[in-house]
Protein backbone atom coordinates (compact mmCIF):
# COMPACT_ATOMS: atom_id res chain seq x y z
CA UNK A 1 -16.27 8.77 30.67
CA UNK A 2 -15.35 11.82 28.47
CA UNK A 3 -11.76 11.00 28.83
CA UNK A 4 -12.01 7.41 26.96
CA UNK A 5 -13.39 8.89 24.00
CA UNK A 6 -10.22 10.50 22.61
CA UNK A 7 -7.97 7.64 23.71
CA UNK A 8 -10.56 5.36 21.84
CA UNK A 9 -10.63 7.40 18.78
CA UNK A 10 -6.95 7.61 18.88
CA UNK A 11 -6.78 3.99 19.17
CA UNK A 12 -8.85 3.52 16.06
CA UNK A 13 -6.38 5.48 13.99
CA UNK A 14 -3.53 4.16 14.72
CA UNK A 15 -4.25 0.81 13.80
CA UNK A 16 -5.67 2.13 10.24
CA UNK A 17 -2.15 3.89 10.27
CA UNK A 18 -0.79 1.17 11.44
CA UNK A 19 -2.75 -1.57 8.25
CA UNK A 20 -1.80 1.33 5.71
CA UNK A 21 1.75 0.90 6.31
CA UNK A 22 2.10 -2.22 6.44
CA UNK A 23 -0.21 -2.56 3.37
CA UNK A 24 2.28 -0.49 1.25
CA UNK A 25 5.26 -1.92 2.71
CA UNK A 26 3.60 -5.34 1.34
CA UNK A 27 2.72 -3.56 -1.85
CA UNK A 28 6.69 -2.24 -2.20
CA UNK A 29 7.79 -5.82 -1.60
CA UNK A 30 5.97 -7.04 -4.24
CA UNK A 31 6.71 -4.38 -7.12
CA UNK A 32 10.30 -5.17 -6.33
CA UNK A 33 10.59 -8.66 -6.62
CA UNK A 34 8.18 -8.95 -9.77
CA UNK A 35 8.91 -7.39 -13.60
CA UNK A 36 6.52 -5.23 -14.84
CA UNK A 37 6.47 -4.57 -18.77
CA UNK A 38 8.00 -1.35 -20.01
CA UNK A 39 8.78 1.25 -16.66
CA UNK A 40 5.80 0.14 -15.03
CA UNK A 41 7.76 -0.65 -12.20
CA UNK A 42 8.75 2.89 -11.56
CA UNK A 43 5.38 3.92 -11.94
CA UNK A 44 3.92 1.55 -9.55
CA UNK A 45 6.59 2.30 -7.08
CA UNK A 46 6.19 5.96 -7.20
CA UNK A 47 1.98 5.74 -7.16
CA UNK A 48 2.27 3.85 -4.10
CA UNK A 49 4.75 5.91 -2.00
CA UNK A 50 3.48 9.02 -3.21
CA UNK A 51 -0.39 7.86 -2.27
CA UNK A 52 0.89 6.06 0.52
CA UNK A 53 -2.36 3.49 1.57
CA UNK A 54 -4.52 4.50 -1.62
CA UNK A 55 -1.85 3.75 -3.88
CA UNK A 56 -1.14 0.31 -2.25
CA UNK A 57 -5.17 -0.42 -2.83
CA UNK A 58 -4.84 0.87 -6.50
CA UNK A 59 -1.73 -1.73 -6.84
CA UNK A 60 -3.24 -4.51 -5.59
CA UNK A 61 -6.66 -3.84 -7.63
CA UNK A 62 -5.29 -2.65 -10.76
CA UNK A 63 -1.38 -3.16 -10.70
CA UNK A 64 -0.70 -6.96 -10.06
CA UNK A 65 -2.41 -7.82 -13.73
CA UNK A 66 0.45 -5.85 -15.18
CA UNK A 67 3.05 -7.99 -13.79
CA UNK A 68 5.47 -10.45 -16.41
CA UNK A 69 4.41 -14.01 -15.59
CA UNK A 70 7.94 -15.79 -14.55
CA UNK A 71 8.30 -18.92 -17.11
């Protein structure tokens, strides 16, 4: 019974690694295909690779009501 409880754990944390990734791969996607006003693109970009999940959260909070609506 001692042996599950590491493979469990280890379980656990890959799937948050796993829903971190694919939240900033999401959150990439996004900055890329929308304009942002002044370099906020950069900055977006760089906050969420460089704070790779937090800085996908932040973007999706914070950063998607900076975007340039498309006319």
């Amino acid at each position: 019974m001692s042996d599950a409880v590491p493979f469990t754990i280890m379980g656990i944390l890959i799937v948050i690694s796993l829903v971190g990734f694919i939240l900033t791969i999401f959150a990439v996607i996004d900055i890329v295909r929308h304009d942002f006003k002044d370099n906020d693109k950069i900055m977006w970009l760089l906050l969420t690779l460089l704070l790779s999940p937090i800085g996908a959260i932040i973007y999706f909070i914070i950063g998607s009501n900076h975007k340039i609506p498309k006319s």
